[in-house]
Protein backbone atom coordinates (compact mmCIF):
# COMPACT_ATOMS: atom_id res chain seq x y z
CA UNK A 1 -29.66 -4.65 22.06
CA UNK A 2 -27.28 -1.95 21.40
CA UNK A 3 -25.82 -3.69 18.28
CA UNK A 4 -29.53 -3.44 16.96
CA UNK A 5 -29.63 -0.01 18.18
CA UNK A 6 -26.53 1.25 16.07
CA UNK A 7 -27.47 -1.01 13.25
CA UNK A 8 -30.80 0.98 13.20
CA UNK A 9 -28.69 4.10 12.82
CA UNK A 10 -25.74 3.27 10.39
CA UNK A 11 -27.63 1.65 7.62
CA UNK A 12 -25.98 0.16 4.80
CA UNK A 13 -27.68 2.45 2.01
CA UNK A 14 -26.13 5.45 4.02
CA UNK A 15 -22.49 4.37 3.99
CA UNK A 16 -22.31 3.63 0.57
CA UNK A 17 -24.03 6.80 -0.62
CA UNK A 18 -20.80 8.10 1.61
CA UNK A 19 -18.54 5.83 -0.04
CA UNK A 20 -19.61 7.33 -3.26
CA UNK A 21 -19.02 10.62 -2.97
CA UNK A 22 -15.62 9.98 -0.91
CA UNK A 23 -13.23 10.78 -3.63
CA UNK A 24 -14.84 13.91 -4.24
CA UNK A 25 -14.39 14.87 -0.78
CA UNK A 26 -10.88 13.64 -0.59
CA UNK A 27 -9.84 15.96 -3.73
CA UNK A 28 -11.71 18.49 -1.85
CA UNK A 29 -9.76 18.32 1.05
CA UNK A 30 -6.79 18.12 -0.28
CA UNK A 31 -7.73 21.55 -2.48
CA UNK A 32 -8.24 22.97 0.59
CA UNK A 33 -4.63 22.55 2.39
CA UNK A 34 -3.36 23.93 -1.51
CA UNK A 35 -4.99 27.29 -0.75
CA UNK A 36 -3.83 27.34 2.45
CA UNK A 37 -0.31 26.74 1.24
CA UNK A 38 -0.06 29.43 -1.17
CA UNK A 39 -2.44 31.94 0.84
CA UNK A 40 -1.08 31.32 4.12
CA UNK A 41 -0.67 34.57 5.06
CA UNK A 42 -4.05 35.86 4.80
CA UNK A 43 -5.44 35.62 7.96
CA UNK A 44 -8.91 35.87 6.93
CA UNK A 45 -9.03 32.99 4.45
CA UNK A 46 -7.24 30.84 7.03
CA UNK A 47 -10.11 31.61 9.19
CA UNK A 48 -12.66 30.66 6.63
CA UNK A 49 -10.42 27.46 5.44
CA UNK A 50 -10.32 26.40 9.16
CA UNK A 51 -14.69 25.96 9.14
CA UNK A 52 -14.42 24.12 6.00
CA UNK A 53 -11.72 21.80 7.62
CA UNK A 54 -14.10 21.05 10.31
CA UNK A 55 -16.70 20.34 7.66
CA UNK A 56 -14.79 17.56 5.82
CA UNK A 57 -12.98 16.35 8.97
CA UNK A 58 -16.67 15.82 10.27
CA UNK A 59 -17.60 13.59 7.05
CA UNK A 60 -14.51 11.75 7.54
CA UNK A 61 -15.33 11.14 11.04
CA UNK A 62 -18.41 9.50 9.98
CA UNK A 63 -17.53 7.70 7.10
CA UNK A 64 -14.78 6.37 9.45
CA UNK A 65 -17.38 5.55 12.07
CA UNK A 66 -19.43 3.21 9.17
CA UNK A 67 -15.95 1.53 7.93
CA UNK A 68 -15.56 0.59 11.03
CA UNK A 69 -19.08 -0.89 12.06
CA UNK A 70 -19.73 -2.36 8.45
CA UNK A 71 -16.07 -3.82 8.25
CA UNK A 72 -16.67 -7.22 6.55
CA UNK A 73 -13.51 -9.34 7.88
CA UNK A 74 -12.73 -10.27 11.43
CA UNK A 75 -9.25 -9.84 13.13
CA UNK A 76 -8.83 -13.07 13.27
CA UNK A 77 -9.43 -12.95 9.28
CA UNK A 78 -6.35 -10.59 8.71
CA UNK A 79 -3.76 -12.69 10.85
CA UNK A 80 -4.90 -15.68 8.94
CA UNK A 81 -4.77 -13.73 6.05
CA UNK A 82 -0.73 -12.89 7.37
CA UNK A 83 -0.19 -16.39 8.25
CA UNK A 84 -1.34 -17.44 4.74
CA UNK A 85 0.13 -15.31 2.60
CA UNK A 86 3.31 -14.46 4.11
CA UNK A 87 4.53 -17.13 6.08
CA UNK A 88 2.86 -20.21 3.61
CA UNK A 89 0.77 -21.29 6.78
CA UNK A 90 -2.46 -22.87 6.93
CA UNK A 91 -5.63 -20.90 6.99
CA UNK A 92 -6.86 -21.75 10.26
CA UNK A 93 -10.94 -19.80 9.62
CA UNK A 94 -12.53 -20.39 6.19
CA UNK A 95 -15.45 -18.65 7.39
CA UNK A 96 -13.66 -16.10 5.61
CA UNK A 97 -15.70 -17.03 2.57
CA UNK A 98 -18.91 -16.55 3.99
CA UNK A 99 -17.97 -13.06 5.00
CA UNK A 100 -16.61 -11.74 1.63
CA UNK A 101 -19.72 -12.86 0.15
CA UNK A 102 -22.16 -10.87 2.47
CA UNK A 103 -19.86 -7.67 1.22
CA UNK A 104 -21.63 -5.73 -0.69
CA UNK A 105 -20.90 -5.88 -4.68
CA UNK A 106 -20.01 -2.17 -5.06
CA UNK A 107 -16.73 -2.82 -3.28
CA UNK A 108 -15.96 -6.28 -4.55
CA UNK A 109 -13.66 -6.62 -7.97
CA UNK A 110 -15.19 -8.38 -10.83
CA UNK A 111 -11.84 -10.04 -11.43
CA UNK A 112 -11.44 -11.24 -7.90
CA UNK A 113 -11.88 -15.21 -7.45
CA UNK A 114 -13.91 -16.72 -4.50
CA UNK A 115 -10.90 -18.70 -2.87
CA UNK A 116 -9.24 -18.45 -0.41
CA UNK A 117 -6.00 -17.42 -2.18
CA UNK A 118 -7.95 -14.44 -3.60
CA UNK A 119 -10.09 -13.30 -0.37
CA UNK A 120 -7.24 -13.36 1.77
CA UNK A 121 -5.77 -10.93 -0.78
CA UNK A 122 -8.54 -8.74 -0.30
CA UNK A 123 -8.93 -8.67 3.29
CA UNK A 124 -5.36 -7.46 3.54
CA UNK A 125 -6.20 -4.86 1.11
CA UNK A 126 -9.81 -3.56 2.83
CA UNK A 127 -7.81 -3.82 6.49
CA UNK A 128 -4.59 -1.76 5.21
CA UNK A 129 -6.63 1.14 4.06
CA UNK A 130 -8.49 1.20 7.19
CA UNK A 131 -5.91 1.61 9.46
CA UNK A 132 -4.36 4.29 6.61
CA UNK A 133 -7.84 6.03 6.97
CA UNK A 134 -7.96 5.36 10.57
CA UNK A 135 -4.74 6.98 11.41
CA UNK A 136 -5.14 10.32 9.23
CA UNK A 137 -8.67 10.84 10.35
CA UNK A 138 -7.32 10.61 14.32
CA UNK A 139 -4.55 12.93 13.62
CA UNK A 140 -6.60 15.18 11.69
CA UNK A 141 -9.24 15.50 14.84
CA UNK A 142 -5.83 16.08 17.49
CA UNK A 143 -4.85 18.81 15.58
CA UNK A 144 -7.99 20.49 15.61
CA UNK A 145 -9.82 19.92 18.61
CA UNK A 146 -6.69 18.83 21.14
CA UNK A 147 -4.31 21.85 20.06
CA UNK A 148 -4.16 22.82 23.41
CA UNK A 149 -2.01 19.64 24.82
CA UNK A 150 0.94 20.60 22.19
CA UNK A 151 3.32 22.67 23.61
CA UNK A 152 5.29 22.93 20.57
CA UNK A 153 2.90 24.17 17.19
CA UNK A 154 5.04 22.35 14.76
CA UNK A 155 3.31 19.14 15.93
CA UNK A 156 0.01 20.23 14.92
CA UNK A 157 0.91 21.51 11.83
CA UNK A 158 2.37 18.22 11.34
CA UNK A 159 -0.68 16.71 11.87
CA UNK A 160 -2.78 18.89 10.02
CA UNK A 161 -1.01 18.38 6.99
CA UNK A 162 -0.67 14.93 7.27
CA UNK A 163 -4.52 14.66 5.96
CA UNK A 164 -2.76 14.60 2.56
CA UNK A 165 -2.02 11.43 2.35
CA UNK A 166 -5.34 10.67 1.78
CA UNK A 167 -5.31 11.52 -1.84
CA UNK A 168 -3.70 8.23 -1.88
CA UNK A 169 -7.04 6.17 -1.44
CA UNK A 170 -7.65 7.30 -4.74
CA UNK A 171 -6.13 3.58 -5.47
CA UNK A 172 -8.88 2.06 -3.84
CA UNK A 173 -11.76 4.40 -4.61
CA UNK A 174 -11.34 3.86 -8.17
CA UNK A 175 -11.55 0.50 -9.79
CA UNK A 176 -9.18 1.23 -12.62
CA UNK A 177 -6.80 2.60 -10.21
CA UNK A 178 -7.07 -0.37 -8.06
CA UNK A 179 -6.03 -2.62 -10.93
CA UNK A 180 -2.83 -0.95 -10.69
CA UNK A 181 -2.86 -0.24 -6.85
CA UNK A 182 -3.12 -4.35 -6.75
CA UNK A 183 -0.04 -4.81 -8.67
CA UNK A 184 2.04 -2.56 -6.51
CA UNK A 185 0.74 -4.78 -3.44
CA UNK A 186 1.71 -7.98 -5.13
CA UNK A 187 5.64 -6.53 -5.04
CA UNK A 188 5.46 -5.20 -1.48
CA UNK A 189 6.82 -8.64 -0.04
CA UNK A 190 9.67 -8.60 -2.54
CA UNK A 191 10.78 -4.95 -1.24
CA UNK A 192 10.65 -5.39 2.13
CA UNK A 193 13.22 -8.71 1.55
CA UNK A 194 15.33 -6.46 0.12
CA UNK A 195 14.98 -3.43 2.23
CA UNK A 196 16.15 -6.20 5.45
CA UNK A 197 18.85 -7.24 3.09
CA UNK A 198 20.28 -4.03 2.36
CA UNK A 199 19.86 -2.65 6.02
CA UNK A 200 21.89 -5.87 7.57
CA UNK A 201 24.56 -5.09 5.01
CA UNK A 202 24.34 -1.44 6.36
CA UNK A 203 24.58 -2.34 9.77
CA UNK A 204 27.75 -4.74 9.69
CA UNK A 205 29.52 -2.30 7.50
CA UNK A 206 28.48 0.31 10.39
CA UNK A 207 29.86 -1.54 12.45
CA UNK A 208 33.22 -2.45 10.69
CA UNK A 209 33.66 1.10 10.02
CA UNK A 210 33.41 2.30 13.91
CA UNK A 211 35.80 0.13 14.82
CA UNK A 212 38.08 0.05 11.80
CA UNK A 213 38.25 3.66 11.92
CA UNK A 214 38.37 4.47 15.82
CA UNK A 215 34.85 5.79 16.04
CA UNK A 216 36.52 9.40 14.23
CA UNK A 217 34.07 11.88 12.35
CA UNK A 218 35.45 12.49 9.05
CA UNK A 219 34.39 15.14 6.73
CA UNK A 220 31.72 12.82 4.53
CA UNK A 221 31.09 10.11 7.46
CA UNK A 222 31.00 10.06 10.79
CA UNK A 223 31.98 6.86 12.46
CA UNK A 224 31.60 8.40 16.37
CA UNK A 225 28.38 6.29 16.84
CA UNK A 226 26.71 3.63 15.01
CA UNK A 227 23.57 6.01 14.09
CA UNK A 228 25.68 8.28 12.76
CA UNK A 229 28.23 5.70 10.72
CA UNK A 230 24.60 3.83 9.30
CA UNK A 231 23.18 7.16 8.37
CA UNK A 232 26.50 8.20 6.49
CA UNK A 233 26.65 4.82 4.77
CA UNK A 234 23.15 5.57 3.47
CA UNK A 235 24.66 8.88 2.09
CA UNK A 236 27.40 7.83 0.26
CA UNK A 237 25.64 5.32 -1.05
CA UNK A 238 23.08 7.58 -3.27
CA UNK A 239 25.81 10.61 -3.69
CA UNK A 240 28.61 8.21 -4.33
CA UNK A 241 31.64 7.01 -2.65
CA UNK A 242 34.06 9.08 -4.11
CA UNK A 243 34.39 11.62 -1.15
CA UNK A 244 34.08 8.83 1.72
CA UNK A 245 37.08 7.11 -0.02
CA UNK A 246 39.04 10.00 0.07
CA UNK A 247 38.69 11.11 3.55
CA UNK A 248 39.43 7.34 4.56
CA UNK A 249 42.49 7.34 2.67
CA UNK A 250 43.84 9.86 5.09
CA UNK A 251 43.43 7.89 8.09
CA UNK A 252 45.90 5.61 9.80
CA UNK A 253 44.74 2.39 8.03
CA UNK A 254 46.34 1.07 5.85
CA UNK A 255 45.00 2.10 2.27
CA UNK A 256 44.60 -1.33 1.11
CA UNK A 257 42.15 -2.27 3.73
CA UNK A 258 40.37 1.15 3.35
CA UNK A 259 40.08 0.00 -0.79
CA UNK A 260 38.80 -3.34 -0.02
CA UNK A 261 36.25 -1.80 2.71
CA UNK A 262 34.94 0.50 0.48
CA UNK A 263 34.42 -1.52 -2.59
CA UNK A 264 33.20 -4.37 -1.13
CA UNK A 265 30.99 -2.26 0.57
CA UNK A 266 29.30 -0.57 -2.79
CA UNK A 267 29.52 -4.34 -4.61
CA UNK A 268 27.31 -5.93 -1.59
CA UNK A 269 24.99 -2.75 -1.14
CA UNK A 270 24.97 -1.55 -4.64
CA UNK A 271 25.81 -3.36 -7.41
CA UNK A 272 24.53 -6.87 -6.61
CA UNK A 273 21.39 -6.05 -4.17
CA UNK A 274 19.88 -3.39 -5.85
CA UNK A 275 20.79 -4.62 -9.44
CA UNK A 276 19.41 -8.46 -8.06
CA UNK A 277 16.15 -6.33 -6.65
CA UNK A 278 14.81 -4.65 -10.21
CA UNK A 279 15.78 -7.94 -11.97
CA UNK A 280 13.32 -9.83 -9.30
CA UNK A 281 11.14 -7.23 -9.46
CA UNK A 282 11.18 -7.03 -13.48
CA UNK A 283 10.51 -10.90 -12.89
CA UNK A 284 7.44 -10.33 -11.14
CA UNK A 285 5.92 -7.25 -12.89
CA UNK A 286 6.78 -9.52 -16.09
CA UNK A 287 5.42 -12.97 -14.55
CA UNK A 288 2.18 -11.43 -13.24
CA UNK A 289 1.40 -9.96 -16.42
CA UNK A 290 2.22 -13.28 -18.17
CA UNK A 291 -0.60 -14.95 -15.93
CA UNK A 292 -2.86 -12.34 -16.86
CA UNK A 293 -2.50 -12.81 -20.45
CA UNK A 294 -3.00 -16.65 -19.98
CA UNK A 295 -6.02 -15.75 -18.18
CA UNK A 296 -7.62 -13.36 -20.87
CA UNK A 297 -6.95 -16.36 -23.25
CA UNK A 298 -8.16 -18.79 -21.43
CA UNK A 299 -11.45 -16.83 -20.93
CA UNK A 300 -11.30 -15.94 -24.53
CA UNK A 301 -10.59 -19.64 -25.39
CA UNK A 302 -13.85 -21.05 -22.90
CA UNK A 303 -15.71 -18.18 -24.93
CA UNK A 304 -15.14 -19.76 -28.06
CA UNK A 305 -15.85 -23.10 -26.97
CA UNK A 306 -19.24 -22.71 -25.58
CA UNK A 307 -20.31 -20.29 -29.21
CA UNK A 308 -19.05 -23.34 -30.76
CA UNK A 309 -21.33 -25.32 -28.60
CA UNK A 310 -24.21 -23.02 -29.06
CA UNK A 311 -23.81 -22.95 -32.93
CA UNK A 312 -23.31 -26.98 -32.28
CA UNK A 313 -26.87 -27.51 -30.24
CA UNK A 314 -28.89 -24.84 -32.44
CA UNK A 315 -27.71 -26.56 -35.70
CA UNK A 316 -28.87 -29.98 -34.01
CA UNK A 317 -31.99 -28.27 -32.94
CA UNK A 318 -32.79 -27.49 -36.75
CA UNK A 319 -31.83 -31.12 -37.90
CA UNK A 320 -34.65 -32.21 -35.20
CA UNK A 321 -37.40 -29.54 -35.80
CA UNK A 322 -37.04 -30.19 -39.99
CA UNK A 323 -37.10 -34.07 -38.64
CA UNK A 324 -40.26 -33.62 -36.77
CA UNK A 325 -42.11 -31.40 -39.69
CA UNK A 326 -41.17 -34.19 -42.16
CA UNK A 327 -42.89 -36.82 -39.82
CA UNK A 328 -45.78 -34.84 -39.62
């Protein structure tokens, strides 16, 4: 009873009349929080800028309220979807299917397949900007309406200004954008291989360099703690190693172990892993748009065939009707 009650209220037409005038909204919003970065002094515009942030926050509430009734996938859907894609598992639900096509056309991609290669794609994709939309829209309403539990007002600012992130569904309001939005995607798995990669190496070295070094805080790295030694490491390796080396070489170990720690240490983290990361992801970019290409062509190529079978049929259609008029 009450899920025909609500569906009586949220009706489809209305949320994607919202969905359609979402990006507006979004640049809107974001407008807004320019003004109030360059005129944040004037107290009365702030004033003014605050009802207007109500305003949008309100149509975000509700458009957030309709995602979340008329979302088409189930949980169960997205860790399938995981398990699939991720970790070459079995999909468990291929009710999946049935559910993608009941989605309404305005939000499905002309170039997507119906399989379940390609839905599971696109259940990840509708489920990770939910929970991006989900989370600005709740931060935006605590820093309105609950500013009274912060004791500190950086917090809220925080969260007030956080609502600029949403600029970033751009990608998947529009479908040009989303053509590129879906090729960043497809690389996500390969960077976060490599960002575990190049954290482990990190960490050991972290932990080499504590104890190598006696846990001492040097001028360019600090090996008291292993926060502080990982955090240094990090340093040095995007302003170079030239300082770190230096300070080392001061130390009571012996300056061919403090050679070898450092340049092993910029080979592993430098040189090999993030030269070995843009040549895999130069692959990819480079592979993916190889696929497409065969694609287009094979489209073009099935194209051609079936004019060729149209110009075959009505030229065997003429041969019959000038048969026919020669019988009669």
């Amino acid at each position: 009873m009450l899920k025909n009650f609500v569906n009586r209220i949220l009706l489809p037409n209305h949320y994607l009349k919202i969905e359609k005038y979402s990006s507006v909204v979004i640049l809107f919003s974001v407008l807004l929080l320019t003004i109030e970065s360059i005129y944040h002094g004037r107290s009365e515009l702030l004033h003014t800028l605050f009802y207007l942030d109500v305003f949008v926050l309100l149509f975000f509430v509700i458009e957030m309220i309709y995602r979340l009734w008329f979302f088409p996938f189930k949980i169960s859907d997205v860790i399938s979807s995981i398990r699939y894609l991720f970790l070459k598992g079995e999909f468990s639900d291929e009710g999946i299917l049935e559910r993608y096509d009941a989605m309404p056309n305005e939000f499905k991609n002309e170039e997507d397949e119906r399989t379940i290669d390609s839905v599971s794609k696109v259940c990840l994709e509708q489920f990770f900007w939910l929970i991006f939309d989900l989370a600005i829209t709740v931060s935006s309403v605590a820093a309105i309406f609950f500013i009274n539990l912060f004791k500190h007002p950086e917090i809220v600012t925080l969260f007030r200004v956080v609502r600029v992130f949403r600029i970033i569904r751009i990608f998947e309001i529009h479908k040009s954008l989303k053509q590129t939005e879906r090729k960043i995607m497809s690389v996500i798995p390969t960077v976060m291989i490599f960002a575990v990669l190049l954290a482990l190496i990190h960490f050991v070295y972290a932990i080499i360099g504590c104890n190598l070094y006696d846990f001492r805080n040097f001028n360019s790295i600090d090996f008291s703690n292993l926060y502080n030694a990982y955090f240094g490491l990090f340093r040095a390796l995007t302003n170079g190693w030239g300082s770190l080396h230096s300070d080392l070489s001061v130390s009571e170990v012996p300056g061919i172990v403090t050679d070898i720690y450092c340049i092993t240490f910029f080979i592993f983290s430098s040189m090999i892993t993030l030269n070995v990361f843009l040549a895999v992801m130069t692959t990819q970019i480079q592979d993916k748009l190889a696929q497409e290409k065969k694609k287009d062509e094979n489209e073009n190529q099935n194209e051609s065939e079936l004019k060729e079978l149209v110009k075959t049929l009505n030229e065997k259609m003429d041969r019959l009707e000038k048969r026919l008029d020669k019988k009669q």
